[in-house]
Structure formats: structure tokens, C-alpha cells
N, C-alpha and C. Protein backbone atom coordinates (compact mmCIF):
# COMPACT_ATOMS: atom_id res chain seq x y z
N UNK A 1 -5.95 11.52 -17.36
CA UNK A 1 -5.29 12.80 -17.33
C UNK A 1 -4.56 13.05 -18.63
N UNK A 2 -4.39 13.95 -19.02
CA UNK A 2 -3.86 14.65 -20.57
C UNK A 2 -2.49 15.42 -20.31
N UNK A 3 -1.84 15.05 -21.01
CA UNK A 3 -0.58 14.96 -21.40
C UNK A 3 -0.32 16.33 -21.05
N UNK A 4 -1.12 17.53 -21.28
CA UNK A 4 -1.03 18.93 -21.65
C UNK A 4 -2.06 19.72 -19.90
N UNK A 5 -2.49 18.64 -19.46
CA UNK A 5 -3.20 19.31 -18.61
C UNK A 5 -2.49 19.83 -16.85
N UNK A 6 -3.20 21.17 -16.93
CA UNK A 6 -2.22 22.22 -15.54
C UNK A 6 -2.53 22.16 -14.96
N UNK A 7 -4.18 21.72 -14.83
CA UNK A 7 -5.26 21.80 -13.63
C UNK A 7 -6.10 20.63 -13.49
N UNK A 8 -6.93 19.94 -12.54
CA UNK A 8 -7.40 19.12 -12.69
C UNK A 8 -8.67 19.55 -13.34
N UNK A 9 -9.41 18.67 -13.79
CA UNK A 9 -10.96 19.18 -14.39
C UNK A 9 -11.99 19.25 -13.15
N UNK A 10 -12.60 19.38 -13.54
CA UNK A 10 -14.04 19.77 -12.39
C UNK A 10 -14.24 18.67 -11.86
N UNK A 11 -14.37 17.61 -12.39
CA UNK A 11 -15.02 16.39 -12.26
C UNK A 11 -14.02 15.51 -10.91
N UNK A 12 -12.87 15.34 -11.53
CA UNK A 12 -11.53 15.24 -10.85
C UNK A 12 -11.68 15.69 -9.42
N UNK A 13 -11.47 16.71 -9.81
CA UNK A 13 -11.67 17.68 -8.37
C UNK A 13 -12.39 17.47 -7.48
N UNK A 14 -13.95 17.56 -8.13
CA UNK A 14 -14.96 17.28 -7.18
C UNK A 14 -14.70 15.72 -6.67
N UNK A 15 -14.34 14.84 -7.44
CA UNK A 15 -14.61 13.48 -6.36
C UNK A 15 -13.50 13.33 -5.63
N UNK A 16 -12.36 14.22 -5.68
CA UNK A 16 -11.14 14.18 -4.83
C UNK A 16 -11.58 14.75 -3.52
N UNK A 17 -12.29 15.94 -3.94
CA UNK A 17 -13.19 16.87 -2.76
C UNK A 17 -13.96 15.85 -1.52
N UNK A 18 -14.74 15.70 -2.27
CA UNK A 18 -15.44 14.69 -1.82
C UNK A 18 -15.21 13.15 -1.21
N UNK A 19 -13.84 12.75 -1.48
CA UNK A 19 -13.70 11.59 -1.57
C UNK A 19 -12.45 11.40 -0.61
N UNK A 20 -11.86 12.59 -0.36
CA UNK A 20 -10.76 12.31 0.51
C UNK A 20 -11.17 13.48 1.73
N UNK A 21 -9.92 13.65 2.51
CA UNK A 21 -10.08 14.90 3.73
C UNK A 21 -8.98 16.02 3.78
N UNK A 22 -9.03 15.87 2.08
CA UNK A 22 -8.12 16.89 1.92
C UNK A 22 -9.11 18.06 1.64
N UNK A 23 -8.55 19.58 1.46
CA UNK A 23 -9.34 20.47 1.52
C UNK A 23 -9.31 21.21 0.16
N UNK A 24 -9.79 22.27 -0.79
CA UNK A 24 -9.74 22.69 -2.10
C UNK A 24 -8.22 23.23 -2.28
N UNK A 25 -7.44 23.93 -1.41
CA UNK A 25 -5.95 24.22 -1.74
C UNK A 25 -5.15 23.05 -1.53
N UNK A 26 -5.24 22.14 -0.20
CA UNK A 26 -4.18 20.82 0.02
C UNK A 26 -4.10 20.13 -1.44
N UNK A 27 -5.56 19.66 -2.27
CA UNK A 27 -5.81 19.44 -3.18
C UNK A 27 -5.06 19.64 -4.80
N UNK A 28 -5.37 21.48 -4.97
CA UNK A 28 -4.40 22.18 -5.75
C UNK A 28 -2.68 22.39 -5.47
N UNK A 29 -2.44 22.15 -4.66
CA UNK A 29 -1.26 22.11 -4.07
C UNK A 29 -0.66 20.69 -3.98
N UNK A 30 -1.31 19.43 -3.75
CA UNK A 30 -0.65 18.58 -4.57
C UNK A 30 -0.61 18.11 -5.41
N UNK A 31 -1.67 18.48 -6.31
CA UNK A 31 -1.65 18.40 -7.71
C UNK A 31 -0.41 19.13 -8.39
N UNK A 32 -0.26 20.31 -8.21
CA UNK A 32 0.81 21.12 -8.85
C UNK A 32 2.43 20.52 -8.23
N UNK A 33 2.60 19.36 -7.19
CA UNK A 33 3.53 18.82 -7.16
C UNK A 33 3.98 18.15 -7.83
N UNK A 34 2.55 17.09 -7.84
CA UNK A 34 2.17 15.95 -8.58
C UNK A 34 2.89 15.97 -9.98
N UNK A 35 2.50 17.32 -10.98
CA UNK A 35 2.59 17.07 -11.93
C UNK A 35 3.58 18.29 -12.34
N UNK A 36 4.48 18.73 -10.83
CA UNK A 36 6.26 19.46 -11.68
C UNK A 36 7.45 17.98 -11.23
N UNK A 37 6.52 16.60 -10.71
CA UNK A 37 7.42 15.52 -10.38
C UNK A 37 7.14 14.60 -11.98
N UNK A 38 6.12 14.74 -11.94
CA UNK A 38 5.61 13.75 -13.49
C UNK A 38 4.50 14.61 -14.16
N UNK A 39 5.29 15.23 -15.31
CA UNK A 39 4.63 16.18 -16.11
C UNK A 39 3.22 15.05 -17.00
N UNK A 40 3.45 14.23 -17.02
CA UNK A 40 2.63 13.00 -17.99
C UNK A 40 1.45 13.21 -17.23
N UNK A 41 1.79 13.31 -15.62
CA UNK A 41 0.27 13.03 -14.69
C UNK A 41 -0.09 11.96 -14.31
N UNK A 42 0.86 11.16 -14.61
CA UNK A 42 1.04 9.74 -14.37
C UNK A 42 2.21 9.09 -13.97
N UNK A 43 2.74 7.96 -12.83
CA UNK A 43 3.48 7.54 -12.26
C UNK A 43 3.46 6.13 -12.91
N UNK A 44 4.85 6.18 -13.81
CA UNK A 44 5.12 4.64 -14.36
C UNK A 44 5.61 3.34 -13.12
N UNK A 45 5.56 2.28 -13.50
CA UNK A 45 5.76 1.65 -12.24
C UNK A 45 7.42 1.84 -12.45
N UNK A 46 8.07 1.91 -13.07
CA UNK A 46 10.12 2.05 -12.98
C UNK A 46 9.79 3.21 -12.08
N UNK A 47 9.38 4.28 -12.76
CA UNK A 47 9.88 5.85 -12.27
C UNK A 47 9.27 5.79 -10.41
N UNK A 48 8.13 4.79 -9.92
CA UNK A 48 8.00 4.43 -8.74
C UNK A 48 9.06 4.08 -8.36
N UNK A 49 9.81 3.24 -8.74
CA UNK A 49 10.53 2.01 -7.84
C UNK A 49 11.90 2.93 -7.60
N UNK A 50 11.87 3.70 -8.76
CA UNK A 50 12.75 4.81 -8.32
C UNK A 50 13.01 5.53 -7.41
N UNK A 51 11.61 6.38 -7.06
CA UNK A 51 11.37 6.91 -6.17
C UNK A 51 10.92 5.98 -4.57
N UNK A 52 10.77 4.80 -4.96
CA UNK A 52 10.23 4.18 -3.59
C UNK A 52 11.77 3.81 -2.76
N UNK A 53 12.19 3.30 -3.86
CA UNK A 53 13.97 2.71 -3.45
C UNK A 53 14.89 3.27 -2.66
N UNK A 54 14.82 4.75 -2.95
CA UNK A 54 15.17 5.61 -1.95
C UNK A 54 14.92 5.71 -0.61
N UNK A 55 14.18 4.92 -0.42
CA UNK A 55 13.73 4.85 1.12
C UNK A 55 14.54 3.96 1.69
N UNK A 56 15.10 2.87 0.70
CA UNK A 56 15.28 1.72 1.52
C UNK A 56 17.07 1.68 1.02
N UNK A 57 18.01 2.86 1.16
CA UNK A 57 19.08 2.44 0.61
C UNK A 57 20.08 1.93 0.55
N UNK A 58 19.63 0.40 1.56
CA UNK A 58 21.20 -0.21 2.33
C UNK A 58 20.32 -1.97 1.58
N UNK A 59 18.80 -1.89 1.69
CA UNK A 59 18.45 -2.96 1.57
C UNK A 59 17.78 -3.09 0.06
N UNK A 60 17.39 -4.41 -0.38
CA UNK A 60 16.47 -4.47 -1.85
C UNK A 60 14.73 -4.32 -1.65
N UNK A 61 14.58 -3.40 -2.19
CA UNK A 61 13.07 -2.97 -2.25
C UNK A 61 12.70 -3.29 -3.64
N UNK A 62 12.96 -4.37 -4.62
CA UNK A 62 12.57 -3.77 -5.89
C UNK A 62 10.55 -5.07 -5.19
N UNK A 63 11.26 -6.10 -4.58
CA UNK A 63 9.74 -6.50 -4.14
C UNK A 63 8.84 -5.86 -3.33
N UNK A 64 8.90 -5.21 -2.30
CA UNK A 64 8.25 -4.73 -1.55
C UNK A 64 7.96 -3.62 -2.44
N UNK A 65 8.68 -2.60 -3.68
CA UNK A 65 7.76 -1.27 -4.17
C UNK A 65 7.12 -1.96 -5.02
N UNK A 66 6.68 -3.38 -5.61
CA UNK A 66 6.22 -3.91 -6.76
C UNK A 66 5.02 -3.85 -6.19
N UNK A 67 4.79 -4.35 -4.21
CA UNK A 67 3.25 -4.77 -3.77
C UNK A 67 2.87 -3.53 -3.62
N UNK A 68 3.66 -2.26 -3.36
CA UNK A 68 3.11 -1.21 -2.89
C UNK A 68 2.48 -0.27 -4.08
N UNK A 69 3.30 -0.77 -5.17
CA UNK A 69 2.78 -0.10 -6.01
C UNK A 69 1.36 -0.09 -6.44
N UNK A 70 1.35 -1.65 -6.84
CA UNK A 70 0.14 -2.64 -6.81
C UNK A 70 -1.14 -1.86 -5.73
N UNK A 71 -1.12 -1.80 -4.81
CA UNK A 71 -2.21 -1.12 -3.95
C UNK A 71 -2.12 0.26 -4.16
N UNK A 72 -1.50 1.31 -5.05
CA UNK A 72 -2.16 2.73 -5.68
C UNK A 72 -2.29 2.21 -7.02
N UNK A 73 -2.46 1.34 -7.84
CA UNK A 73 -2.89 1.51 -8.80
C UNK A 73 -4.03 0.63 -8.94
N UNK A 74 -5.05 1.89 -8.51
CA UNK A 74 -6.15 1.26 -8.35
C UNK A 74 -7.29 0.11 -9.36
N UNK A 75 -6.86 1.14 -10.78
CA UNK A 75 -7.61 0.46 -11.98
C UNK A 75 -6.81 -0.47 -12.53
N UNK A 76 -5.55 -0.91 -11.72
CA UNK A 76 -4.84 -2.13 -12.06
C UNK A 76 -4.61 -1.52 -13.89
N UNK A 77 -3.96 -0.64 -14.45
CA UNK A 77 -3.81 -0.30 -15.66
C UNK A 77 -1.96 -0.24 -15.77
N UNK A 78 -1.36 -0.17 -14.79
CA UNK A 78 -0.31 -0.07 -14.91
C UNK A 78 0.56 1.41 -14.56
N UNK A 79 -0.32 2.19 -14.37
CA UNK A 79 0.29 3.69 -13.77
C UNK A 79 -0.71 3.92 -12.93
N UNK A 80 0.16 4.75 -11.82
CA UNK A 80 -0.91 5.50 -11.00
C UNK A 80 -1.30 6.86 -11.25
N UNK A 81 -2.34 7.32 -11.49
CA UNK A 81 -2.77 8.64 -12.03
C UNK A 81 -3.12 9.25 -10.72
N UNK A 82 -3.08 10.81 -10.79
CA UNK A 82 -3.20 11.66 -9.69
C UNK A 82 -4.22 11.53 -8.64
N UNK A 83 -5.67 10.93 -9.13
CA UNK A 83 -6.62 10.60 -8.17
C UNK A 83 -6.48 9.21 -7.29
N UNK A 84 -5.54 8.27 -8.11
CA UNK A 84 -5.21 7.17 -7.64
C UNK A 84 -3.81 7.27 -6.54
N UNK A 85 -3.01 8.53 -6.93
CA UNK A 85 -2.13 8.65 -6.05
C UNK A 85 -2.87 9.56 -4.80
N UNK A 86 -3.73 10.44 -4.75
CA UNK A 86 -4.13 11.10 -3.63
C UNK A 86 -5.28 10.25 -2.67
N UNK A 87 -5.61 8.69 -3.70
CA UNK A 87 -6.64 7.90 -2.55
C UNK A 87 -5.79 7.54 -1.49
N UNK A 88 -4.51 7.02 -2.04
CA UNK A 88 -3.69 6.27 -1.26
C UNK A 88 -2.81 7.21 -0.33
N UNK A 89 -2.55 8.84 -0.48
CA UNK A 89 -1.85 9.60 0.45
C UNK A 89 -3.32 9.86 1.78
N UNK A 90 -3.87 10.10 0.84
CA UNK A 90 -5.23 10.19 2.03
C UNK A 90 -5.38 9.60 3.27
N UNK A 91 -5.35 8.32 3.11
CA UNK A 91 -5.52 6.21 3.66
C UNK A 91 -4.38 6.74 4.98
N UNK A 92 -3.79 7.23 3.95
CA UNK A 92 -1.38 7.04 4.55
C UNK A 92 -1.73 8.26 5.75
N UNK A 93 -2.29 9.44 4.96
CA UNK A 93 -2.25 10.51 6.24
C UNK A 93 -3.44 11.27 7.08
N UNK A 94 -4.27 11.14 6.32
CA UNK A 94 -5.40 10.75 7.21
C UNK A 94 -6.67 9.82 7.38
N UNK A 95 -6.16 8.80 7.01
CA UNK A 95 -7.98 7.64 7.32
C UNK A 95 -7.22 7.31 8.83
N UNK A 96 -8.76 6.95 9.11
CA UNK A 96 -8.71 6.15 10.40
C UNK A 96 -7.88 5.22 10.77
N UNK A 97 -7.57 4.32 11.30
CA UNK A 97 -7.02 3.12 11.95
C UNK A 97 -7.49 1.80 10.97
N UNK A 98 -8.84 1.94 10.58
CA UNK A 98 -9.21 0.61 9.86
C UNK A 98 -9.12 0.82 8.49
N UNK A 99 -9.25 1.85 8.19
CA UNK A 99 -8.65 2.24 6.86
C UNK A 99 -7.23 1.90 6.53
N UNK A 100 -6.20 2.43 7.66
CA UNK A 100 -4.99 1.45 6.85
C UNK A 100 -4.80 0.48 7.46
N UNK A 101 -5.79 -0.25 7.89
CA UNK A 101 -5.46 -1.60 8.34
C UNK A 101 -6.03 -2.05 7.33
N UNK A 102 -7.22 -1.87 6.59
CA UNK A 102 -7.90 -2.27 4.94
C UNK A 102 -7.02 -2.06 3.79
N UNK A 103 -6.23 -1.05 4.25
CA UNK A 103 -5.23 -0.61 3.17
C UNK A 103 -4.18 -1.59 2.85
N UNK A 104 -3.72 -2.15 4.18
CA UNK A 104 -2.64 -2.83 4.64
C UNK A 104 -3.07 -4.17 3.98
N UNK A 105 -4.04 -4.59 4.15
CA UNK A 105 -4.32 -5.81 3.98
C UNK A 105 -4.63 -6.39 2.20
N UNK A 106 -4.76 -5.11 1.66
CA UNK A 106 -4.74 -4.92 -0.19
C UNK A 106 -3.57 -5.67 -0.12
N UNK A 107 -2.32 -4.85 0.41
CA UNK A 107 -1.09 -5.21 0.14
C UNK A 107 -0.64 -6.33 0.27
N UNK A 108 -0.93 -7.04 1.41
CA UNK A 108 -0.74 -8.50 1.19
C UNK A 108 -1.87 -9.48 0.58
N UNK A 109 -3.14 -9.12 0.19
CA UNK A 109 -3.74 -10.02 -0.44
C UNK A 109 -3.12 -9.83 -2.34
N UNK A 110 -2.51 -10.52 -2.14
CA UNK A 110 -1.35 -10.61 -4.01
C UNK A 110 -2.68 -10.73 -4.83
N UNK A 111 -3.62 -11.81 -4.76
CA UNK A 111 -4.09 -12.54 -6.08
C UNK A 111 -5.95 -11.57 -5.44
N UNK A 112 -6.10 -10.82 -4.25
CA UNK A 112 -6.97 -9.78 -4.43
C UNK A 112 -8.43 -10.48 -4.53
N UNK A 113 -8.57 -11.64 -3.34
CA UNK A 113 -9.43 -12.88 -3.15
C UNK A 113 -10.48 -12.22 -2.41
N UNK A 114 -9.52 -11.39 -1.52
CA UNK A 114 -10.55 -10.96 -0.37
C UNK A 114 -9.97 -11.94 1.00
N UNK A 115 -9.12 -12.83 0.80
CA UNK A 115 -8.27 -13.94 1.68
C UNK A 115 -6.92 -13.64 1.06
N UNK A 116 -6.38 -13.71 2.31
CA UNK A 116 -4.52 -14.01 2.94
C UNK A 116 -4.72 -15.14 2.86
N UNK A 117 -3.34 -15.57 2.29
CA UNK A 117 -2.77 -17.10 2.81
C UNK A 117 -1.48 -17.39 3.32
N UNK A 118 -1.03 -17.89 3.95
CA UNK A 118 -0.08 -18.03 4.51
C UNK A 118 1.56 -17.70 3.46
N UNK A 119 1.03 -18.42 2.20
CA UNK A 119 2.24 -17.75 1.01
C UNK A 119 2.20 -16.81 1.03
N UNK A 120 1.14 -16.00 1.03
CA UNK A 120 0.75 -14.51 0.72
C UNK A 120 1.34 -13.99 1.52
N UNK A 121 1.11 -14.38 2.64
CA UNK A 121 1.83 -13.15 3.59
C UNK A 121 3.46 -13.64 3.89
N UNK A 122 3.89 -14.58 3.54
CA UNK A 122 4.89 -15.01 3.52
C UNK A 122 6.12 -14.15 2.41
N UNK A 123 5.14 -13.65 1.67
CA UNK A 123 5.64 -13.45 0.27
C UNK A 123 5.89 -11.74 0.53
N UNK A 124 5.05 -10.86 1.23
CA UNK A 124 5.14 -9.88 1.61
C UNK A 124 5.65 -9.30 3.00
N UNK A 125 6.04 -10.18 3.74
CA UNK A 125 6.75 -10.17 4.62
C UNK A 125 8.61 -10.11 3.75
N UNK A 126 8.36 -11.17 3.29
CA UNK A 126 9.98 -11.34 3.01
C UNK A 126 10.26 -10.45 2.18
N UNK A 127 9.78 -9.72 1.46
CA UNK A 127 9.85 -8.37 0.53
C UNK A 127 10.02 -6.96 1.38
N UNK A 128 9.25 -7.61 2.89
CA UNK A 128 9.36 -6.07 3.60
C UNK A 128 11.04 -6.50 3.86
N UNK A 129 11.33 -7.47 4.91
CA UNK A 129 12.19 -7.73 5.41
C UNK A 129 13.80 -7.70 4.77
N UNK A 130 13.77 -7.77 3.14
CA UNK A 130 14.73 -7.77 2.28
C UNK A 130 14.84 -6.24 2.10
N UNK A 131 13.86 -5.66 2.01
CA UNK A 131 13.89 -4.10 1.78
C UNK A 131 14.83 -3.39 3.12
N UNK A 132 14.64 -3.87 4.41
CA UNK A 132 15.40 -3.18 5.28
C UNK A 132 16.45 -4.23 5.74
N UNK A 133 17.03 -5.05 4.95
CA UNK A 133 18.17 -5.32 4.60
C UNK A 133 18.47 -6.96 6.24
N UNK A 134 17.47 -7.20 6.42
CA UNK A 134 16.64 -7.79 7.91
C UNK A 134 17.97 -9.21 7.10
N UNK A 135 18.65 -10.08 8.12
CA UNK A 135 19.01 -11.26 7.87
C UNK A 135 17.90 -12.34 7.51
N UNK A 136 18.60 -13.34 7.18
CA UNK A 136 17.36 -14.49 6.31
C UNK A 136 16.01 -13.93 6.39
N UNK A 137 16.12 -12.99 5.18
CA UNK A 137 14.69 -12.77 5.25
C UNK A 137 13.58 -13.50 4.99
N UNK A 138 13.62 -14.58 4.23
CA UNK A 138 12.78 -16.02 3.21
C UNK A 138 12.44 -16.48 5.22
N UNK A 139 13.34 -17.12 5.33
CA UNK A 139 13.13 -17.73 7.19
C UNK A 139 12.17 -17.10 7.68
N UNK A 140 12.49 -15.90 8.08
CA UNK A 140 12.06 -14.94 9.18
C UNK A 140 10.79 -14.71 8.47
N UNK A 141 10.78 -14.88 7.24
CA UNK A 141 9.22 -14.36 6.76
C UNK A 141 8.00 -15.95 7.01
N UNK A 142 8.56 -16.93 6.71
CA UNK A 142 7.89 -18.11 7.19
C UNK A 142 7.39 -18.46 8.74
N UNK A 143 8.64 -17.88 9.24
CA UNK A 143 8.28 -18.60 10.95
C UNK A 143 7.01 -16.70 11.20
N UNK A 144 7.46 -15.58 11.00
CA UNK A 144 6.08 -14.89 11.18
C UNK A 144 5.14 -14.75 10.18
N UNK A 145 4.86 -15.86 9.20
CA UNK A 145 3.98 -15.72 8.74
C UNK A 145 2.68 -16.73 9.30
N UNK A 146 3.59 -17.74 9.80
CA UNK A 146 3.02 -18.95 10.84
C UNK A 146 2.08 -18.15 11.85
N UNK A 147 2.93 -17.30 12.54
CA UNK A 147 2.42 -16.48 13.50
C UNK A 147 1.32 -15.95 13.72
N UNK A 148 1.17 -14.95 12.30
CA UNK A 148 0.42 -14.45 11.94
C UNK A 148 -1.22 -15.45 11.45
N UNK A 149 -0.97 -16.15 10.74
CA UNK A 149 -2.27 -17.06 10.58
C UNK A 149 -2.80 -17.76 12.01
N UNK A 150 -1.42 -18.38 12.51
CA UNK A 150 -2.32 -18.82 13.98
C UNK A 150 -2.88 -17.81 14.68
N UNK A 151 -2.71 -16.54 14.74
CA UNK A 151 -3.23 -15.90 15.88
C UNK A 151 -4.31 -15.23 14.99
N UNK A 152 -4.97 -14.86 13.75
CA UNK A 152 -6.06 -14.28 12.81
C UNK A 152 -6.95 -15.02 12.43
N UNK A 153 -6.52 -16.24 12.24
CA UNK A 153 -7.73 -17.14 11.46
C UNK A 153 -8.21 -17.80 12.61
N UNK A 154 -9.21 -17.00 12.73
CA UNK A 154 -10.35 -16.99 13.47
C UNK A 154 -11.02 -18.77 13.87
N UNK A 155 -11.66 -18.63 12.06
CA UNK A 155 -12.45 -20.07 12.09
C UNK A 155 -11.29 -21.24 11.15
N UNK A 156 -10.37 -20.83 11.76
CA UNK A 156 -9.29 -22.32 10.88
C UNK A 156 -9.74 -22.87 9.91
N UNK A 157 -10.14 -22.01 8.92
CA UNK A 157 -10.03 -22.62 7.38
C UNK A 157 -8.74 -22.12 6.66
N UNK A 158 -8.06 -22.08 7.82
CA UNK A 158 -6.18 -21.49 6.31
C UNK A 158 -6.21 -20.47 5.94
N UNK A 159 -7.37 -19.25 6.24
CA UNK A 159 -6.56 -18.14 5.31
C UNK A 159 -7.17 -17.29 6.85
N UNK A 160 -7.23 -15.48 5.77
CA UNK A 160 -7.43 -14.74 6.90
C UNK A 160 -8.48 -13.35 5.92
N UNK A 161 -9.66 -13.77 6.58
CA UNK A 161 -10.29 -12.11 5.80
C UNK A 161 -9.69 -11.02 6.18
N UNK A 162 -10.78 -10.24 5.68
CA UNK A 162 -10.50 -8.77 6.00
C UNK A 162 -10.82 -8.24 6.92
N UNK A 163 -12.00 -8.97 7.66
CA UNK A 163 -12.50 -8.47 8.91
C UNK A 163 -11.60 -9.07 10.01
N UNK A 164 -11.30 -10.29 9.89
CA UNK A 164 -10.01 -11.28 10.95
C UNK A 164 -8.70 -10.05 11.44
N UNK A 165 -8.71 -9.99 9.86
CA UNK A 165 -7.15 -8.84 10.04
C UNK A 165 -7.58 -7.76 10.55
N UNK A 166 -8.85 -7.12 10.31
CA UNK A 166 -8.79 -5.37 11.09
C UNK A 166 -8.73 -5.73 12.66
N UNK A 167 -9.99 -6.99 12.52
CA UNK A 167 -10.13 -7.26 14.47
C UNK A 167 -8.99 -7.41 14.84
N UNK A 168 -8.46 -8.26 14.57
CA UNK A 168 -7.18 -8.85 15.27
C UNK A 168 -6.11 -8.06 15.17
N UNK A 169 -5.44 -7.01 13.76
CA UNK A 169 -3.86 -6.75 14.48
C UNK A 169 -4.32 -5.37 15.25
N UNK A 170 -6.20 -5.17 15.43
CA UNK A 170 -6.26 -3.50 16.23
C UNK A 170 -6.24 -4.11 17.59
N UNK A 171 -6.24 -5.64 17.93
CA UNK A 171 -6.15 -5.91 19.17
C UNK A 171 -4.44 -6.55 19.69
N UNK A 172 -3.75 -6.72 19.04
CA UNK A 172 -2.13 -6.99 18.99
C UNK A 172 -1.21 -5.93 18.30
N UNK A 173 -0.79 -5.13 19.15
CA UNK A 173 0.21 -4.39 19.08
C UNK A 173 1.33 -4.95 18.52
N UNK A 174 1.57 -6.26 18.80
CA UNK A 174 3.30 -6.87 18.73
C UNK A 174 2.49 -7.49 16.79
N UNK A 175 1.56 -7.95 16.90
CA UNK A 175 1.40 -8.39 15.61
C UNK A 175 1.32 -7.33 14.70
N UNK A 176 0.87 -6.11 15.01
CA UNK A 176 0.78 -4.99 14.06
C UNK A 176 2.34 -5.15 13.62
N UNK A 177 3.08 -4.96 14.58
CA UNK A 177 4.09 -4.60 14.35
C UNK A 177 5.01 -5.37 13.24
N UNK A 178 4.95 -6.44 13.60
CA UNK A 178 5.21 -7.56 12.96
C UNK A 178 5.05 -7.60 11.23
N UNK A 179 3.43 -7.23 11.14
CA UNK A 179 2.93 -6.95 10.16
C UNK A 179 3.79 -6.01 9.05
N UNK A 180 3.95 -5.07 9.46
CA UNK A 180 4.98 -4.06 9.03
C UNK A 180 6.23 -4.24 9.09
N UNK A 181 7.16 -5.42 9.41
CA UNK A 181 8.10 -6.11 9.19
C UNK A 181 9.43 -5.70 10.23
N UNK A 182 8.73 -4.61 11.59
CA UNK A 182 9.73 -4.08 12.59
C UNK A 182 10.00 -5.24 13.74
């Protein structure tokens, strides 16, 4: 995206069209948010944590907006650009169930294996849990991260795919939950 640009280009457009379930105005209409919030057209990861932090203003989010960030920036370049921010509102407000359970699961795979590991989710747990200000969060993220692997890993080799995690937290309510650090 260009420094100077008001509109998206054709190209832009069309695979946003196409690519999400947003419609040609939802589209133009958050674009023109998009870019009277960040004239650049691009979301630095500070000016995120800025805006993510606000959510969380009693507890520390600077870990939990680092993973979240991490899963909209798709080309891993270091900003999220407007098509990279509307994959991820899409996922958030309208994909299916396994979509943000695929979504979900970006977020805790850190090193992006295609496998959870028990650090891993250990590591994103205690980032949720510090963000809403949760007591011993490091603890509380170990004993449900335990949880979590015993009841997903399927064939007990230690970690957890992607398919383990959609099957399993669409069949555990209390683990979804969990998952999300409530």
C-alpha cells in the first residue's frame, strides 16, 4: 500500500471481494477507517499494542498483543497492511467455527510447526491470563496447559495438530473456554 493512496487498487479489492464475506461498501467503508486510523495503510506493531492495550486496562497485555499481532501479520514483514488486517476481521466476524478455531490455533503455535507444545501453549496461556490481570498467571498457565495436551493429543506423541485442536475444543465447551483464558 502507498503512502499517498485513498482507495484500494483493483487488484486489492478484488481479492478482498473474493476472499472474505464482506460486501463492495463493508469493504470501502473499512478501508476509509482503516486509513483516517493509519494514514501510512499500515499498522506498526507499537501503534498495535497501543491500540490492543486498551482492552486490557487493569492487566499487562504487552505479551498476549505480541501473539495476536503475530497472527495478522500475515507476510510476517512486521506491519499489518489493510488486506492483512481485513483477513483477520473476517475469521473474528464472520468465518465459521473452524475457522477461528484454525485461527486460534496460529496463535498459539509460536514457532508455526503446524504442532502445539505444551510450552507453547503454556506460553500463550500465561500472556492471556496476565493480560486480564488473572493471579499466578505462570501456575495457572502450566497446570491448564497440562490439561489441555492430555485431553487433544490424540496419538500421545507430545504435541497437538491442527486437526486434534479443531476436533477436540468443538467437542469441549469447558476446554474452549479455557483456551481463551476465561
Amino acid at each position: 500500500m502507498g503512502q499517498n493512496q485513498t482507495k484500494l487498487n483493483s487488484t486489492e479489492f478484488k481479492e478482498l471481494l473474493n476472499g472474505t464475506k464482506f460486501s463492495k461498501e463493508e469493504i470501502n467503508d473499512w478501508f476509509t477507517k482503516f486509513k483516517a486510523e493509519f494514514p501510512r495503510g499500515r499498522i506498526r506493531k507499537y501503534e498495535f499494542m497501543v491500540m490492543y492495550t486498551k482492552l486490557f486496562p487493569d492487566g499487562d497485555a504487552t505479551e498476549f498483543t505480541d501473539h495476536i499481532f503475530r497472527t495478522y501479520d500475515l507476510d510476517e514483514n512486521g506491519v499489518i497492511d489493510f488486506r492483512e488486517f481485513m483477513v483477520t476481521v473476517n475469521i473474528a466476524q464472520r468465518g465459521t467455527k473452524e475457522e477461528k478455531l484454525k485461527w486460534a490455533f496460529r496463535l498459539y503455535d509460536l514457532d508455526s510447526n503446524g504442532k502445539l507444545t505444551l510450552r507453547e501453549i503454556e506460553t500463550v496461556l500465561a500472556a492471556i491470563y496476565k493480560a486480564k490481570r488473572s493471579p499466578n498467571p505462570e501456575e495457572r498457565a502450566k497446570a491448564s496447559a497440562k490439561e489441555v495436551l492430555l485431553a487433544f493429543d490424540d496419538n500421545n506423541d507430545g504435541s497437538i495438530t491442527e486437526d486434534e485442536f479443531v476436533r477436540e475444543t468443538e467437542k469441549c465447551e469447558s476446554l474452549k473456554e479455557l483456551l481463551q483464558g476465561f
